[in-house]
Protein backbone atom coordinates (compact mmCIF):
# COMPACT_ATOMS: atom_id res chain seq x y z
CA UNK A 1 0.00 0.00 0.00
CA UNK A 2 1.47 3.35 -1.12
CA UNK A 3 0.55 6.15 0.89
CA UNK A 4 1.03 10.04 -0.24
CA UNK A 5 1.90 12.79 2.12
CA UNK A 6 -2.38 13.98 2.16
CA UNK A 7 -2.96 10.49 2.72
CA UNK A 8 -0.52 10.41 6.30
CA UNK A 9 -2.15 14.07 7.13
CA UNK A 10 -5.40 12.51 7.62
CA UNK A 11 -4.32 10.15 9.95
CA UNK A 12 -4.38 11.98 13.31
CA UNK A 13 -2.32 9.31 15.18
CA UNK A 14 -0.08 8.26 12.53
CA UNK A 15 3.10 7.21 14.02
CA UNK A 16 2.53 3.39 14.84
CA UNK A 17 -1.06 3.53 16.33
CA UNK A 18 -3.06 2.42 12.72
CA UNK A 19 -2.98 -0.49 10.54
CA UNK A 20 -1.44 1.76 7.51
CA UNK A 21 2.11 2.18 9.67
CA UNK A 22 4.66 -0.40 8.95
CA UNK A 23 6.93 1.02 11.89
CA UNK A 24 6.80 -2.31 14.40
CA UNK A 25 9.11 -2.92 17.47
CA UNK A 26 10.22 -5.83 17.57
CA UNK A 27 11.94 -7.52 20.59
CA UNK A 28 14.31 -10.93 20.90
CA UNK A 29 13.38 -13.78 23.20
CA UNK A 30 16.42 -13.30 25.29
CA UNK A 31 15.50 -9.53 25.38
CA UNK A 32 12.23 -10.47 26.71
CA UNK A 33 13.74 -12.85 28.97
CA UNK A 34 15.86 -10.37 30.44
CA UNK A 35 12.91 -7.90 31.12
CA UNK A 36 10.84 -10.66 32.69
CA UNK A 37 13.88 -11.92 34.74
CA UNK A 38 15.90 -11.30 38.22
CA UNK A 39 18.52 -9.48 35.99
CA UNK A 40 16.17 -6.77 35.09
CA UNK A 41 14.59 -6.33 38.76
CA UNK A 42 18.51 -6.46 40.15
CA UNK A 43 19.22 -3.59 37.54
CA UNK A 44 16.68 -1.69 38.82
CA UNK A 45 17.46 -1.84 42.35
CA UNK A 46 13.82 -3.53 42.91
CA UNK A 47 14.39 -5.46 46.20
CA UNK A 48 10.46 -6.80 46.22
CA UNK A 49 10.91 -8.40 42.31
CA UNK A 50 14.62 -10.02 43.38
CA UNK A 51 12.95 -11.34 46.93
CA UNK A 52 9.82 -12.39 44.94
CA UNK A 53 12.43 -14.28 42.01
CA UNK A 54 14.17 -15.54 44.78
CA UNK A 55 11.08 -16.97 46.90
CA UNK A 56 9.49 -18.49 43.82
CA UNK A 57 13.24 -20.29 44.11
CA UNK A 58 14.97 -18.29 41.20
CA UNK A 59 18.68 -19.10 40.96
CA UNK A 60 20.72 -16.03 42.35
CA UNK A 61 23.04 -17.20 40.08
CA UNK A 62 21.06 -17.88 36.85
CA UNK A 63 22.97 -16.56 33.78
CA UNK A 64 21.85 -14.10 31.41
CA UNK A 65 22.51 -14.73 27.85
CA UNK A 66 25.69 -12.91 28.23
CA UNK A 67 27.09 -14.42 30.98
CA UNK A 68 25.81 -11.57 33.77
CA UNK A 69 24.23 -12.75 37.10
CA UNK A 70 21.57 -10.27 38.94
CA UNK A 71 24.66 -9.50 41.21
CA UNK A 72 26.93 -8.39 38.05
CA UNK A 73 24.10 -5.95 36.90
CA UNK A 74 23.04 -5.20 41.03
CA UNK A 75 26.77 -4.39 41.51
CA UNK A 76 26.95 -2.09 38.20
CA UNK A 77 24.28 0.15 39.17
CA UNK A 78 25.19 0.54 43.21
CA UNK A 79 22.13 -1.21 44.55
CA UNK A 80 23.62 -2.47 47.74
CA UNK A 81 20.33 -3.95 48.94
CA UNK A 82 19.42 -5.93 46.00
CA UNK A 83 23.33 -7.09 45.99
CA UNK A 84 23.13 -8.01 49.91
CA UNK A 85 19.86 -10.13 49.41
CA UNK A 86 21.60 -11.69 46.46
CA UNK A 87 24.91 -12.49 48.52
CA UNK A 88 22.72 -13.31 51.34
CA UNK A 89 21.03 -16.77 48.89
CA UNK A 90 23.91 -18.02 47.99
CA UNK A 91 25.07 -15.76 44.40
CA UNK A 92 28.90 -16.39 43.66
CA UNK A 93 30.28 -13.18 44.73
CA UNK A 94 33.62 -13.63 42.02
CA UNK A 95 31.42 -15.10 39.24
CA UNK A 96 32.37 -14.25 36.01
CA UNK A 97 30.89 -13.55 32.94
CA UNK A 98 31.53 -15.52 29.85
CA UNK A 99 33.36 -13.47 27.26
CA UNK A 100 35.06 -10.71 29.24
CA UNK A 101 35.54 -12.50 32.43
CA UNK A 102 34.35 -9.80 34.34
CA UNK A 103 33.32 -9.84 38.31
CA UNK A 104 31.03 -7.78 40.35
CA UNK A 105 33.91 -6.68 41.53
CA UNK A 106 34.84 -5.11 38.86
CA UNK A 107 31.72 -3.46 38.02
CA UNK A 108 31.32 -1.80 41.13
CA UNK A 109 35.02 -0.14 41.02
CA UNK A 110 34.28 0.85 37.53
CA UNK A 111 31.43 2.39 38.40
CA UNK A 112 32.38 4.04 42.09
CA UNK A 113 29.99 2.21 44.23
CA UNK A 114 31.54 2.47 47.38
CA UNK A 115 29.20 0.66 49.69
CA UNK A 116 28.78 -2.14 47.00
CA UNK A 117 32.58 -2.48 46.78
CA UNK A 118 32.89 -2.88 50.79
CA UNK A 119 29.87 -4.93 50.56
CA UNK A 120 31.27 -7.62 48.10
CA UNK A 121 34.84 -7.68 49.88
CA UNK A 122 33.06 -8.91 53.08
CA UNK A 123 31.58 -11.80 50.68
CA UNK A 124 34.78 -12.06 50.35
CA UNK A 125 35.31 -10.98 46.89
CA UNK A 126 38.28 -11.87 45.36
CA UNK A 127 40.87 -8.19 44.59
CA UNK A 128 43.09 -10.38 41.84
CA UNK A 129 40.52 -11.71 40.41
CA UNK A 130 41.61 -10.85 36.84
CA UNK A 131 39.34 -10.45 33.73
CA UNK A 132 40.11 -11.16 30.01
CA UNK A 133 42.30 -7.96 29.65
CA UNK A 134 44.13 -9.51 32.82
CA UNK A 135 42.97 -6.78 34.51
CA UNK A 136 42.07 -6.55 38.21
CA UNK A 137 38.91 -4.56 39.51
CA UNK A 138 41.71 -1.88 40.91
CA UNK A 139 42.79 -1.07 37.21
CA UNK A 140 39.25 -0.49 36.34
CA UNK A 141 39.00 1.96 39.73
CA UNK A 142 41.97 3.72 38.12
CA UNK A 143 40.72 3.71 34.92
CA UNK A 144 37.57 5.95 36.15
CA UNK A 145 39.49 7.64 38.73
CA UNK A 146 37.16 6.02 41.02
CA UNK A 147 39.91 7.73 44.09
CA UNK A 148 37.40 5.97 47.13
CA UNK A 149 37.61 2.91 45.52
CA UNK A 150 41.33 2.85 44.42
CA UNK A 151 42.17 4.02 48.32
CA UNK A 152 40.35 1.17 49.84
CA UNK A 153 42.15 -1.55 47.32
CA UNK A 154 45.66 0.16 48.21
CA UNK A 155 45.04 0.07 51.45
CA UNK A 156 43.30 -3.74 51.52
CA UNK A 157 46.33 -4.89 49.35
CA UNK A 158 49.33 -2.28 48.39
CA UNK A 159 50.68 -4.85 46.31
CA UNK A 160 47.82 -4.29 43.93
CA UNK A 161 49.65 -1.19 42.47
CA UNK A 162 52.09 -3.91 40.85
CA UNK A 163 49.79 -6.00 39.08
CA UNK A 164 50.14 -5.90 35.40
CA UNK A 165 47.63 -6.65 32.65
CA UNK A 166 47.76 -8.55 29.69
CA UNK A 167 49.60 -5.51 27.82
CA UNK A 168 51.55 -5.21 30.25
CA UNK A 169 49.79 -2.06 32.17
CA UNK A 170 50.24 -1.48 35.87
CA UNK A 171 46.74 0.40 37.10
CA UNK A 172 48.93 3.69 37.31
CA UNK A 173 49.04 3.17 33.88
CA UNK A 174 45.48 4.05 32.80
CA UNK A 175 45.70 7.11 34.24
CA UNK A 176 47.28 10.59 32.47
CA UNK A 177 49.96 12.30 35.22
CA UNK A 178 47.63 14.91 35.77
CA UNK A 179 44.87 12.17 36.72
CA UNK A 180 47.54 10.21 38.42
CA UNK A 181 48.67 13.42 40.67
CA UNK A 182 45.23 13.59 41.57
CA UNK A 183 44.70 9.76 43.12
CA UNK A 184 47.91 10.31 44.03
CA UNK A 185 48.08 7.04 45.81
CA UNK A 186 48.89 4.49 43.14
């Protein structure tokens, strides 16, 4: 069906909403999957969804189809309640995810969240835990200048500050001078 400009003007709510538009949204399994999942709730921070997953005996660590856990995308977005009920029923505090190997770990220092950080090290989170960069979560604090984060891995470990990646890269490294000066610490 070919429509002309005069025909669209006569269609008041044009844009998807009658049977002339071909515009359709169209969503993948796994996307839908991943709304109607723990992943989605943990992303948002929703403690009642996670506890409801959880009760209805939901895996806390039931893979996404990339390799996340509801802690991996709880961790990422600083919700330290969802990630505390999550720790608290059994979810592997150092799992990783498939392709990039990454940890909780190292979501939270990439993305600053303090109280998640302190919260997965009493899980006993793993600090050389290294992903497929060989990268630890302190080079991913630097990275970011996440400066809490970096001060609390110096001072848990100061041997961190050593640890090379796979190109060879201390943590200091990911950092200009000027950045460095700043977290001056590493």
């Amino acid at each position: 069906m070919l429509l002309t400009m005069e025909d669209l003007s006569n269609h008041v709510n044009h844009a998807g909403k009658c049977g002339c538009s071909s515009t359709t949204y169209a969503q993948s399994l796994s996307e839908m999957d991943f709304e109607r999942g723990i992943w989605q709730a943990a992303l948002d921070g929703d403690v009642k969804r996670v506890r409801k997953f959880l009760d209805k005996g939901a895996d806390p660590n039931l893979r996404d189809g990339s390799g996340y856990t509801a802690l991996h995308y709880a961790s990422r977005s600083g919700h330290e309640e969802v990630c505390q009920l999550l720790l608290e029923q059994g979810a592997d505090v150092n799992a990783q995810t498939k392709s990039g190997k990454v940890s909780s770990l190292h979501r939270a220092a990439y993305s600053g969240h303090m109280s998640v950080v302190n919260l997965l090290i009493k899980y006993g989170a793993d600090l050389r835990l290294c992903d497929s960069d060989g990268q630890i979560p302190l080079h991913k604090a630097a990275e970011k200048l996440q400066k809490e984060v970096v001060r609390l891995f110096v001072e848990l470990d100061s041997s961190l500050i050593k640890v090379k990646d796979k190109n060879g890269r201390l943590p200091s490294d990911l950092v200009s001078s000027k950045e460095l000066a700043m977290l001056n610490m590493l």
